[in-house]
Protein backbone atom coordinates (compact mmCIF):
# COMPACT_ATOMS: atom_id res chain seq x y z
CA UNK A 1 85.93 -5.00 21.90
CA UNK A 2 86.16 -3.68 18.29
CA UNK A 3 87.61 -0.18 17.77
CA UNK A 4 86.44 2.03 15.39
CA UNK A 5 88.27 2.66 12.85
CA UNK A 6 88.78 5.55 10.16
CA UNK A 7 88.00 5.11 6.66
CA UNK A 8 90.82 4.36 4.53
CA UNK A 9 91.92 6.69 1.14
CA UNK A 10 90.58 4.04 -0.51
CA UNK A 11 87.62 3.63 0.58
CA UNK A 12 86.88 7.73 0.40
CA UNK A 13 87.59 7.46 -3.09
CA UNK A 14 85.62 4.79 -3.99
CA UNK A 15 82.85 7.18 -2.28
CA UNK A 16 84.23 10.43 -3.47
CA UNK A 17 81.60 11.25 -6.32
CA UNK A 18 78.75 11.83 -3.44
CA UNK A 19 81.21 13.83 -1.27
CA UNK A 20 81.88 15.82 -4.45
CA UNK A 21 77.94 16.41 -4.79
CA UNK A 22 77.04 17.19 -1.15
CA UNK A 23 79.81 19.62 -1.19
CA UNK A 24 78.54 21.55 -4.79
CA UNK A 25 74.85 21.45 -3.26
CA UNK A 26 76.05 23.49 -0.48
CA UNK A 27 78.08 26.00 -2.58
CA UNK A 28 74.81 26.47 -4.75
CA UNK A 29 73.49 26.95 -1.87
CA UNK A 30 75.83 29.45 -0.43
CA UNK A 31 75.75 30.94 -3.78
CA UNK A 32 72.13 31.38 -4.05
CA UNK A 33 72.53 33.85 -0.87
CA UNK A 34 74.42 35.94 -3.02
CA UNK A 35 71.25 37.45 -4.88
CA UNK A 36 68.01 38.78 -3.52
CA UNK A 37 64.39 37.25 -3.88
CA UNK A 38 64.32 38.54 -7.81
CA UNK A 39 67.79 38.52 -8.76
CA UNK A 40 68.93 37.14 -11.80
CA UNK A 41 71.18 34.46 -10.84
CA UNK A 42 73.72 34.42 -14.22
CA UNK A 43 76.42 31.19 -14.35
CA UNK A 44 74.13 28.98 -11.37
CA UNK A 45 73.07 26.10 -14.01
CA UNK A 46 76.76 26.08 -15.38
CA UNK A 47 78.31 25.75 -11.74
CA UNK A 48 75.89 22.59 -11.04
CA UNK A 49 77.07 21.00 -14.52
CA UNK A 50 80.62 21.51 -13.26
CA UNK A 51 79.80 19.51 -10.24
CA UNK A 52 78.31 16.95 -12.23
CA UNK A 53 80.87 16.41 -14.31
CA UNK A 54 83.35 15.98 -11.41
CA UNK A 55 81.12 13.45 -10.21
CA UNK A 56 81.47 11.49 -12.74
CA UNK A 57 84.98 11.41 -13.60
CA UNK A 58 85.49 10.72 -9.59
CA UNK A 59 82.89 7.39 -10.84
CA UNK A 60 85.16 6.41 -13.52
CA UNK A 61 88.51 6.71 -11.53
CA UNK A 62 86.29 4.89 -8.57
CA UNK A 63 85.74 2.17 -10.70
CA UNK A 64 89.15 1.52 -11.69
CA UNK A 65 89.66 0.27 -8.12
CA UNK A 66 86.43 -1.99 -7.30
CA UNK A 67 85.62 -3.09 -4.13
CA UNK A 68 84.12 -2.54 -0.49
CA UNK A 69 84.00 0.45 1.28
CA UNK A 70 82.79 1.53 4.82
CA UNK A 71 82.85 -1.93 6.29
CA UNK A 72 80.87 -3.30 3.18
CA UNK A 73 78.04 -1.28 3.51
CA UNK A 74 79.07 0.30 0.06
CA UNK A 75 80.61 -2.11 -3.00
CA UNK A 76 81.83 -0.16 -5.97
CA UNK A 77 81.67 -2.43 -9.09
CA UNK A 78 81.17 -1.73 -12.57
CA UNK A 79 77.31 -2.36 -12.02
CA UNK A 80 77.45 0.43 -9.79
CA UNK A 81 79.66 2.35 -11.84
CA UNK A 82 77.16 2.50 -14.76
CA UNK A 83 74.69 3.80 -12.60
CA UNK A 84 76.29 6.16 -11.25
CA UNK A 85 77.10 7.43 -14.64
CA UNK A 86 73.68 7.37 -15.94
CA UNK A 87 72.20 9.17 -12.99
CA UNK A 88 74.59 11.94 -13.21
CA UNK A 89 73.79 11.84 -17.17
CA UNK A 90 70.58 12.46 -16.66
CA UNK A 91 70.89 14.96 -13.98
CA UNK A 92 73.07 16.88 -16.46
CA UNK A 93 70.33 16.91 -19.01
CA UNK A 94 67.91 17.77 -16.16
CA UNK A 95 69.91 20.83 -15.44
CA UNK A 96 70.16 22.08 -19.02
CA UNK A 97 66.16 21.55 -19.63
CA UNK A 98 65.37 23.24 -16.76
CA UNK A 99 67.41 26.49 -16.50
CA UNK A 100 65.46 27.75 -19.27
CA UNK A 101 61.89 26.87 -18.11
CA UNK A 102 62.83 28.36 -14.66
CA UNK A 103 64.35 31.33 -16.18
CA UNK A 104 61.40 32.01 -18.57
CA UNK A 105 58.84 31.63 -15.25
CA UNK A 106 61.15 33.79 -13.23
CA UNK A 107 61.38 30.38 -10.77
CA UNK A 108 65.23 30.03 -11.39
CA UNK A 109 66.56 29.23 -7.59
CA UNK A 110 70.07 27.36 -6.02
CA UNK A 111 67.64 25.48 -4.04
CA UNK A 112 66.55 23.71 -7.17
CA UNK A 113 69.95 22.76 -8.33
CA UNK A 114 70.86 21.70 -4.43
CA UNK A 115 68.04 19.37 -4.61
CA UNK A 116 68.73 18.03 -7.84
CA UNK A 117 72.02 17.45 -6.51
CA UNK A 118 71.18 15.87 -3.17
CA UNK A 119 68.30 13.55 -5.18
CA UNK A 120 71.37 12.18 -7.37
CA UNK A 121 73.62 11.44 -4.20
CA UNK A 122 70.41 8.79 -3.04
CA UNK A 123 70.42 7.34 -6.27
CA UNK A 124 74.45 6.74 -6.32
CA UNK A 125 74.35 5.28 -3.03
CA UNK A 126 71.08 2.78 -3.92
CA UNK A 127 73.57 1.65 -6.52
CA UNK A 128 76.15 1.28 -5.05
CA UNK A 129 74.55 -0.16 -1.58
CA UNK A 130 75.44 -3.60 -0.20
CA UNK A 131 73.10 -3.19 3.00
CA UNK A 132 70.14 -3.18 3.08
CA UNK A 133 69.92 0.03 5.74
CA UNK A 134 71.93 1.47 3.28
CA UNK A 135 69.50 1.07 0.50
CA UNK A 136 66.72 2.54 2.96
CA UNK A 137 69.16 5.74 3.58
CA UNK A 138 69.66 6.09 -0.36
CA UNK A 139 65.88 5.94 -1.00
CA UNK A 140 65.16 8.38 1.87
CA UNK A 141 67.64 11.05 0.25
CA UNK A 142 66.26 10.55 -3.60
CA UNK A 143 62.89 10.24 -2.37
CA UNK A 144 62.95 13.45 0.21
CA UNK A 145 64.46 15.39 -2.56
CA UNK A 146 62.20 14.57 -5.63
CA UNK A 147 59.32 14.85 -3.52
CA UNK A 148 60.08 18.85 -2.90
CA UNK A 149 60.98 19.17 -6.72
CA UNK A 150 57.71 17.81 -7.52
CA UNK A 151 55.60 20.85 -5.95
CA UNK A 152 58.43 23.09 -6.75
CA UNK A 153 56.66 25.74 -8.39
CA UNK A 154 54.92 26.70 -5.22
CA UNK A 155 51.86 28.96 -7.24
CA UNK A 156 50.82 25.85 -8.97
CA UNK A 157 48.02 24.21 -7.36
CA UNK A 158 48.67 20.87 -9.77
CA UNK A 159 52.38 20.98 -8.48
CA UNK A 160 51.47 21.28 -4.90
CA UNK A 161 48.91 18.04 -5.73
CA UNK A 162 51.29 16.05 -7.65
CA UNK A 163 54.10 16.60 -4.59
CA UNK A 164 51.84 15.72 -2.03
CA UNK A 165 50.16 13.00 -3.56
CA UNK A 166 54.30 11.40 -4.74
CA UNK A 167 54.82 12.20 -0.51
CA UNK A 168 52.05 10.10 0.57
CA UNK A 169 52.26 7.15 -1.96
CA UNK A 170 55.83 7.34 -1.43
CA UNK A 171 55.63 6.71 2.58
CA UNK A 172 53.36 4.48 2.40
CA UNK A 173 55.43 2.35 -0.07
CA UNK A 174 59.04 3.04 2.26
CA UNK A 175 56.42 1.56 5.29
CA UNK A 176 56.25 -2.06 2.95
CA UNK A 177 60.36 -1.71 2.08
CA UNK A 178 61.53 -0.61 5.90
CA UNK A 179 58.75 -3.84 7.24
CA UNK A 180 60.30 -6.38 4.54
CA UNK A 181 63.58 -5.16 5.81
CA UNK A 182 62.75 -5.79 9.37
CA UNK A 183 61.69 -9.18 8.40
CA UNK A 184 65.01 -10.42 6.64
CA UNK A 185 67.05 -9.07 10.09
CA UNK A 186 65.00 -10.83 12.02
CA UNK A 187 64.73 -14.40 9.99
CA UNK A 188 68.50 -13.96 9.12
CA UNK A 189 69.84 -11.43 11.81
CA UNK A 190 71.72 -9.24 8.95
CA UNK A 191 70.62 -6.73 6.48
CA UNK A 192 74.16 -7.44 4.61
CA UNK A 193 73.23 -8.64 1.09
CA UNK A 194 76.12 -11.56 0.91
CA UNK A 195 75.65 -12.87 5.00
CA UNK A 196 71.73 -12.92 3.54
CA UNK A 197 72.82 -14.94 0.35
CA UNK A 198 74.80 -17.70 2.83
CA UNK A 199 72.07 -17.73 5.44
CA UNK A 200 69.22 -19.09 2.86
CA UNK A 201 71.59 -20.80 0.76
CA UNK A 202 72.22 -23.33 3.86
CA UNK A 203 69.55 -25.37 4.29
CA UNK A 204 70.76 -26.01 8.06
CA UNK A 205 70.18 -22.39 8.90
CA UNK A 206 67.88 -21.22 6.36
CA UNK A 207 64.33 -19.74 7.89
CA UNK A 208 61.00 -20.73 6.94
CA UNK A 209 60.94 -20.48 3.17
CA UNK A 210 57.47 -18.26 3.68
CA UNK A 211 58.45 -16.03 6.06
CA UNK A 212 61.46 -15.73 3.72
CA UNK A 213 59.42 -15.21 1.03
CA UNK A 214 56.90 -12.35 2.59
CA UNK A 215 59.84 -10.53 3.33
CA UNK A 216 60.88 -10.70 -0.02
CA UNK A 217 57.50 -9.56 -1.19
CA UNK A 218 57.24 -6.68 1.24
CA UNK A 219 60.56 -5.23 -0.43
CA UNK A 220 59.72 -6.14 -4.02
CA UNK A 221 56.53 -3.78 -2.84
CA UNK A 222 58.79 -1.11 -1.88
CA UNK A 223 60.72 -1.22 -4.87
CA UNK A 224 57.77 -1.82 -7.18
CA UNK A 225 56.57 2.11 -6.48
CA UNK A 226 59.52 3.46 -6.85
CA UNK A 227 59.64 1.61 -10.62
CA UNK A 228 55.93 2.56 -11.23
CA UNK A 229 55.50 -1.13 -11.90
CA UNK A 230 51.91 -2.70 -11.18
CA UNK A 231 49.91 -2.30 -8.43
CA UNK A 232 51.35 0.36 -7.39
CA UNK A 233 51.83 2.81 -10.44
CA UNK A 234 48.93 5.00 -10.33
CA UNK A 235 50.90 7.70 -8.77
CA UNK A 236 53.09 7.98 -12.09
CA UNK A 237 50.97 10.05 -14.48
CA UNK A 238 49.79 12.42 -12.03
CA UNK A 239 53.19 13.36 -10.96
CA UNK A 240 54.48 13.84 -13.88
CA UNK A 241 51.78 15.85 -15.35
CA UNK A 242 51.54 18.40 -11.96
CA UNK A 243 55.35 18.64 -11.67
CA UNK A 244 57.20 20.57 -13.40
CA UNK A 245 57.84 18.99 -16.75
CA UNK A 246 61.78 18.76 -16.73
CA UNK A 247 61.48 17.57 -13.26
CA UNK A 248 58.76 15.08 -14.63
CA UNK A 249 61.39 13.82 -17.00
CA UNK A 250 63.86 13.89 -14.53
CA UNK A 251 61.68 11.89 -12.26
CA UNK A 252 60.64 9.12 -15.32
CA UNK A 253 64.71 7.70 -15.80
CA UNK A 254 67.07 8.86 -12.83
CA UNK A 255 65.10 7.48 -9.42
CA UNK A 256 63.58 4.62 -11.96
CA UNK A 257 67.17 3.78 -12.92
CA UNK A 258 68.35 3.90 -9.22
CA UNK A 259 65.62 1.70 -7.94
CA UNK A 260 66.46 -0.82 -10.79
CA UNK A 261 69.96 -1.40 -9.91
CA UNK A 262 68.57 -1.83 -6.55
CA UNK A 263 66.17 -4.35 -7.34
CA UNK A 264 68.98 -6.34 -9.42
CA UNK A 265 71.30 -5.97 -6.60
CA UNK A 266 69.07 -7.10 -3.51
CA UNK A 267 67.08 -10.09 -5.45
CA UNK A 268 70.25 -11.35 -8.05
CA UNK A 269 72.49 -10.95 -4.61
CA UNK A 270 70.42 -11.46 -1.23
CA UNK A 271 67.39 -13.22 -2.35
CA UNK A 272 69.33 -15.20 -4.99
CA UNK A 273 68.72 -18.78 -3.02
CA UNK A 274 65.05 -18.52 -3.25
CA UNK A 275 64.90 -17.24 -7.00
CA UNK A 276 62.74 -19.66 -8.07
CA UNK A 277 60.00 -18.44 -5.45
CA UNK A 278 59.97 -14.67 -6.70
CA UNK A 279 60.91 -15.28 -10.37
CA UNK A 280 57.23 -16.23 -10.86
CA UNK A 281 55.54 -13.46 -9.04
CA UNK A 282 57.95 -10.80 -10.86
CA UNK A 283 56.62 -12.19 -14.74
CA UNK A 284 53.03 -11.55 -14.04
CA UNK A 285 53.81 -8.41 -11.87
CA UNK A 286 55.75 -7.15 -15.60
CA UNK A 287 53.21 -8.59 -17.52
CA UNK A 288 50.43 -6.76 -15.41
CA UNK A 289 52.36 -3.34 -15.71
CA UNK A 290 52.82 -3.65 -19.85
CA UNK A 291 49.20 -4.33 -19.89
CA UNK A 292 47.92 -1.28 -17.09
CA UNK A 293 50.55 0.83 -18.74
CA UNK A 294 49.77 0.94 -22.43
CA UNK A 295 46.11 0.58 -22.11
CA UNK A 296 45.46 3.26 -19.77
CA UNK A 297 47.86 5.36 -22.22
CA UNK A 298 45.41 4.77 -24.99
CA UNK A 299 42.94 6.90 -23.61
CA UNK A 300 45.04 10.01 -22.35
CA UNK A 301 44.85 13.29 -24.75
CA UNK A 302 47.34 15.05 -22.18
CA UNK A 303 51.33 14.48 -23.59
CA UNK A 304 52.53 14.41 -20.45
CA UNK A 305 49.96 11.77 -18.14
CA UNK A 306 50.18 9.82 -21.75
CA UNK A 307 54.71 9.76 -20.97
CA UNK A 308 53.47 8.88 -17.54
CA UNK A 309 51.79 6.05 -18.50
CA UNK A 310 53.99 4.90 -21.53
CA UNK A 311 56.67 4.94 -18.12
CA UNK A 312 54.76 2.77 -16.72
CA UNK A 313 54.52 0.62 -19.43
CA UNK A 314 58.10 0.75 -20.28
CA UNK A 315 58.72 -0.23 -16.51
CA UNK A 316 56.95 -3.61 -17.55
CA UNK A 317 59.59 -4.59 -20.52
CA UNK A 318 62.18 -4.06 -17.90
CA UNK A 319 61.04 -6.20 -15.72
CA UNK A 320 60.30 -8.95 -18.38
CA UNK A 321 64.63 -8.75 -18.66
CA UNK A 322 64.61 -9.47 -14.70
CA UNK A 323 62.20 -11.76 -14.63
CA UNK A 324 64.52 -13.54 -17.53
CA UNK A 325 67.24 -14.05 -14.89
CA UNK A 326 70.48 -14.40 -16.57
CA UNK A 327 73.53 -12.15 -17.54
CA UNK A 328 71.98 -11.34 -20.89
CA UNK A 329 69.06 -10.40 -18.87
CA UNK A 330 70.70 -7.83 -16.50
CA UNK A 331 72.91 -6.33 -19.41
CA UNK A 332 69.35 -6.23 -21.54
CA UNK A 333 68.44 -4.29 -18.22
CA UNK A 334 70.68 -1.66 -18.11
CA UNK A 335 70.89 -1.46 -21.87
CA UNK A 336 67.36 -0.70 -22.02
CA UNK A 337 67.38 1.92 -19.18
CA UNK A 338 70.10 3.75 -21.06
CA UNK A 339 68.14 4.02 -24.07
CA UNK A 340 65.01 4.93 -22.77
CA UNK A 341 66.30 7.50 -20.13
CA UNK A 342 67.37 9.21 -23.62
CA UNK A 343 64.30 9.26 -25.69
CA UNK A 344 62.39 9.86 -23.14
CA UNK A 345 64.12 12.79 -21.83
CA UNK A 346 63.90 14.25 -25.87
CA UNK A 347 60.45 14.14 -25.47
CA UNK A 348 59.75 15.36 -22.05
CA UNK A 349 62.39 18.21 -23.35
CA UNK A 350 60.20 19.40 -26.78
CA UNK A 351 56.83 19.28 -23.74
CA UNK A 352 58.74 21.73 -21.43
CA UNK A 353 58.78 24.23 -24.67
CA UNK A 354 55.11 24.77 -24.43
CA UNK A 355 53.13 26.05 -21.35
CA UNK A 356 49.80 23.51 -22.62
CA UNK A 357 50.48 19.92 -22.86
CA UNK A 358 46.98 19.04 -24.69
CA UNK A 359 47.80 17.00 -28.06
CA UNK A 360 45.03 19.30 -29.87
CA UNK A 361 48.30 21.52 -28.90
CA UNK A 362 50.94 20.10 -30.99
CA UNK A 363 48.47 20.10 -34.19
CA UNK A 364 50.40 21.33 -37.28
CA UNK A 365 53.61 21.64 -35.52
CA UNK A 366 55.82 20.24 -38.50
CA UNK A 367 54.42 23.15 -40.18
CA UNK A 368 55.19 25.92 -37.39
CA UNK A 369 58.98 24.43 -36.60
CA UNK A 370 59.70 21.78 -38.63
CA UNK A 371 62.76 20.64 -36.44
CA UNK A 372 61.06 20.26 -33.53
CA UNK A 373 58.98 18.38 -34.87
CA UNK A 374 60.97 15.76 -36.64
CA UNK A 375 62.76 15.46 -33.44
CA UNK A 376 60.03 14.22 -31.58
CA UNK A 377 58.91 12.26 -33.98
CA UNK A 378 62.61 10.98 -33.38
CA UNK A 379 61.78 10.25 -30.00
CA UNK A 380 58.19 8.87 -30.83
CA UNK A 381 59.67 6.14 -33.44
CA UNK A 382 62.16 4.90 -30.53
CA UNK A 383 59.58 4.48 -28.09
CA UNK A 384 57.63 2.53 -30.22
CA UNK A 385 60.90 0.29 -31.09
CA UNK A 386 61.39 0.84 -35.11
CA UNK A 387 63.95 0.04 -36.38
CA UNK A 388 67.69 1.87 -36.44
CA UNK A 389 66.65 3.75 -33.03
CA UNK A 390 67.55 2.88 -29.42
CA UNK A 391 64.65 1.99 -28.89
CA UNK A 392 64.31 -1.16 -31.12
CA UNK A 393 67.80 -2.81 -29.75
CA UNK A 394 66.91 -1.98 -26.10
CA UNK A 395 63.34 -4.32 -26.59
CA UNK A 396 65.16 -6.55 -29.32
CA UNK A 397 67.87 -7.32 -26.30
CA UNK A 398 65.26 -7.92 -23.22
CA UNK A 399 62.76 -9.96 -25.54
CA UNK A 400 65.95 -12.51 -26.67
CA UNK A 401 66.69 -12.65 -22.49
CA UNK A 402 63.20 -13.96 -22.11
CA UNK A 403 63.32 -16.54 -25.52
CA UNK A 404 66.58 -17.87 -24.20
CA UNK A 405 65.12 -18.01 -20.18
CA UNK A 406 61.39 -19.97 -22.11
CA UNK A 407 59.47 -17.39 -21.31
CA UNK A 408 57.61 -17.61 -24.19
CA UNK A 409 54.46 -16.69 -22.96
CA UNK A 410 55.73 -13.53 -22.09
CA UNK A 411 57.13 -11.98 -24.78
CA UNK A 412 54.00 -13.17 -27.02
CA UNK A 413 52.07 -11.04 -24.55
CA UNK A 414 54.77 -8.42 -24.28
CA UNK A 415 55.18 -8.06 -28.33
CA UNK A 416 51.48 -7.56 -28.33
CA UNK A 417 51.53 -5.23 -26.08
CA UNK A 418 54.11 -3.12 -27.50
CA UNK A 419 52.02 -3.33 -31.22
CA UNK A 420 49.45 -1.70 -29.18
CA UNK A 421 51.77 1.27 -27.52
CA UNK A 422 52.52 2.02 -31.01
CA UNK A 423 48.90 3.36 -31.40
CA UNK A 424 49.48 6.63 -28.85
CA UNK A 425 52.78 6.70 -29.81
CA UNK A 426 51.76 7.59 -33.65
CA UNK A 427 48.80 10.10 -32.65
CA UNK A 428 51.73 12.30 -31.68
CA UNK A 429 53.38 12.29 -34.88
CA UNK A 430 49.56 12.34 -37.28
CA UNK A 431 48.83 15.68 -34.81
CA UNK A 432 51.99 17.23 -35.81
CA UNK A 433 52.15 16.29 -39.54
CA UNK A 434 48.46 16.11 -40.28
CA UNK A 435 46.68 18.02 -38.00
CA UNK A 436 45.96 21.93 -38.98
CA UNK A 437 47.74 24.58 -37.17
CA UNK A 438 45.34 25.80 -34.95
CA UNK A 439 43.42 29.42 -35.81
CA UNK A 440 45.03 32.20 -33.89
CA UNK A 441 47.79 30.09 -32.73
CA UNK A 442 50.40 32.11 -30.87
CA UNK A 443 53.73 32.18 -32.41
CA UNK A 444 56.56 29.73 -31.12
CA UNK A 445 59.75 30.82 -29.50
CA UNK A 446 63.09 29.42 -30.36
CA UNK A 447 64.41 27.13 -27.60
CA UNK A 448 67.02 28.38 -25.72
CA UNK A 449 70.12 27.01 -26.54
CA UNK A 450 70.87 24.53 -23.71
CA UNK A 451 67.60 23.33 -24.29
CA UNK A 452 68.99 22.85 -27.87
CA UNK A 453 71.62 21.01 -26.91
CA UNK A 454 69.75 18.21 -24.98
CA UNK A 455 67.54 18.23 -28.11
CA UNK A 456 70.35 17.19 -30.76
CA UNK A 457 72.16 15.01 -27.98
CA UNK A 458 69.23 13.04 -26.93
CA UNK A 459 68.18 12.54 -30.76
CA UNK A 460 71.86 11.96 -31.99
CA UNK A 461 72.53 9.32 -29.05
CA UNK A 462 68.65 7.88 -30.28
CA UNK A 463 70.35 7.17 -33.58
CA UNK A 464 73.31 6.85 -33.07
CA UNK A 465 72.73 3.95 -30.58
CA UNK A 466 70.12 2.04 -32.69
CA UNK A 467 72.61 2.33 -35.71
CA UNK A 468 75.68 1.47 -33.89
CA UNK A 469 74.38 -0.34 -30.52
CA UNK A 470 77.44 -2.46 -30.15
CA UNK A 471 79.48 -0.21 -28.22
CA UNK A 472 76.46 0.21 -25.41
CA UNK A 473 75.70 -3.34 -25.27
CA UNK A 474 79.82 -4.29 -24.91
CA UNK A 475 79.64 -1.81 -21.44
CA UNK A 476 76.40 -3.05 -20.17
CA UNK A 477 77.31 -6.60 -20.74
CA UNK A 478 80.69 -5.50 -19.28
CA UNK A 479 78.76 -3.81 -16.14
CA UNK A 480 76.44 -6.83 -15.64
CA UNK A 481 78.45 -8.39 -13.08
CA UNK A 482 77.53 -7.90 -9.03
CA UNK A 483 80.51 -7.42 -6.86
CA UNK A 484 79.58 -10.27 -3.98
């Protein structure tokens, strides 16, 4: 009979950056009780960003020493490694955008932070799972979480619509993951990536090859929400308009980023026998989400449904670099991510400074604060892909995946519809450099300074990345490779 058996140092090291955030969200936690209902609660933003950043350097020492953990349910790689990173990243920038839009609405609470923190611990472990239980567990914990920070501003009837209306989409997209799951055990009898991988790699052994293959389809499903990738994207633009809007932005790159390393991991790693089944259906599903994506966003005259929908459409180009399967394809992946989890973030930062989202709103704003302005236009310019910004290397990168894979027909179709993102994209900047300031328009306060801060960092690392892309490229292509 086997014995159980204690995990080793190294394997609680290789898991230590989650242990190091479930630990901080309880001290917020236990700090919050300090204050009363209306208390000002001074240093509570700066404590989570101390957690965070011990996360992260527990990620990098983690990844010095890759390898299997908890009887390789966990694998620590440098594809999990980046993740990690990048979700904490952003969870750092989510902290800093939203202490002063909490503070200013007198919402400022440690349960906020704790669930920011606990959302970030499901997204580590989706990276960094090698079971496919495990991945279930990790989207249950990200999931849970977001969906509370969604209607977190309990007075706001669009909050409490958008959270209930991410809680109901959501469940009914874990039902597809948690039945495609139950279909692999039962064809292969493991949810274990690698016994997966052996059991329909030998043809002796391997199940039907379409029950194999609506398994895979139920989990692509699963996964497909949680990427706001086509069909099932619709909830996108109304969460992120009813939520609050650094949770919105927080919500459009961390759990997107998450559930993209676990799509690589489970289809470039499990399903890998049977790729040229599902490599087919995931090129029209991206093509199908450019398309939904960008034309929908023509039509939307609210900033932040028009974000939601550009997410969705950004979701597609992604996919186009999966669909490419190849190294330069998964390092075009998490390239891409990178990039746009910063300009996107910019922009959902400038939204957060105004209480009405309308475009009419942001008429004349080069006039009222130039800075601002020329900052989003920052932003605008990347997510349209012009040159010398992130945004032009990260879509350079997954187009050139698809050329070299002959998927010709899909980046023709993709280019095209990119040329016509560039439309909304540009109404933006004519409304805030052409555009009138509005009669009687209130004056605008000066951000707060760690609202600032994400500001200059998300437009300097815009530049600064689509001047000198080199050295992000050299650690995605480095982080491209799956620990099996």
């Amino acid at each position: 009979m086997e014995t159980n058996v204690m995990p080793s140092g190294q394997e609680l090291l290789r898991f230590l950056p989650e242990m190091i955030l479930a630990v901080w969200a309880v001290l917020v936690m236990l700090w919050e009780s300090r204050y009363d209902e209306h208390g000002k609660r001074p240093g509570m933003a700066a404590f989570t960003l101390i957690g965070l950043s011990l996360a992260a350097v527990a990620s990098i020492i983690g990844g010095f020493d890759p390898g299997l953990a908890f009887r390789n349910m966990l694998v620590v790689d440098s594809f999990a490694t980046f993740f990690r990173l990048l979700v904490l990243a952003i969870g750092g920038l989510a902290v800093m955008t939203s202490s002063p839009y909490l503070r200013e609405r007198e919402a400022e609470g440690g349960e906020f932070y704790s669930l920011l923190m606990l959302s970030l611990i499901g997204q580590s472990l989706m990276a960094a799972s090698n079971e496919l239980m495990m991945v279930f567990i990790g989207i249950e914990i990200s999931s849970i979480s977001s969906y509370v920070l969604a209607g977190y501003m309990r007075d706001d009837k669009r909050a409490n619509e958008s959270a209930l209306k991410y809680f109901l989409l959501g469940s009914f997209a874990t039902g597809f993951l948690l039945y495609g799951i139950s279909w692999t055990y039962g064809l292969t009898g493991s949810t274990n990536l690698n016994e997966i991988a052996a059991v329909l790699g030998n043809s002796d052994i391997a199940p039907d090859s379409v029950l194999t293959g609506a398994a895979a389809a139920l989990i692509l499903a699963g996964l497909c929400f949680k990427v706001s990738a086509f069909p099932f994207q619709s909830w996108a633009p109304d969460v992120y308009q009813g939520a609050p809007t650094p949770v919105g932005a927080f919500l459009s790159a961390a759990p997107k980023a998450a559930a993209f390393a676990t799509l690589l991991r489970i289809f470039y790693t499990a399903f890998e026998p049977m790729a040229d089944r599902w490599l087919p259906l995931l090129s029209i599903v991206a093509l199908l989400t450019m398309i939904v994506g960008n034309l929908a966003a023509l039509w939307q005259t609210d900033i932040k449904r028009m974000l939601g929908y550009s997410s969705i459409a950004n979701a597609g180009y992604v996919l186009v670099a999966v669909a490419a399967h190849s190294t330069l394809g998964v390092s075009a992946v998490l390239f891409y991510l990178a990039a746009y989890s910063v300009m996107n973030f910019g922009a959902f930062a400038i939204v957060s400074m105004r209480d009405q989202t309308e475009l009419s709103d942001f008429n004349g704003l080069a006039r009222r604060q130039p800075m601002t302005a020329a900052l989003m236009s920052v932003f605008m310019a990347s997510l349209i892909g012009l040159p010398l910004t992130a945004g032009f290397f990260g879509k350079f990168y997954i187009f050139k995946s698809a050329i070299d894979a002959e998927l010709y027909w899909l980046v023709a179709l993709g280019l095209l519809t990119s040329a016509v993102a560039a439309f909304y994209y540009v109404r933006v900047i004519i409304a805030m450099y052409v555009k009138p300031v509005p009669e009687g328009a209130a004056e605008l306060a000066i951000p707060a300074p760690g609202l600032q801060a994400v500001l200059f960092v998300s437009a300097a690392l815009t530049i600064g990345i689509g001047v000198f892309p080199g050295w992000l490229l050299d650690w995605a292509t480095r982080s491209s490779g799956l620990l099996r």
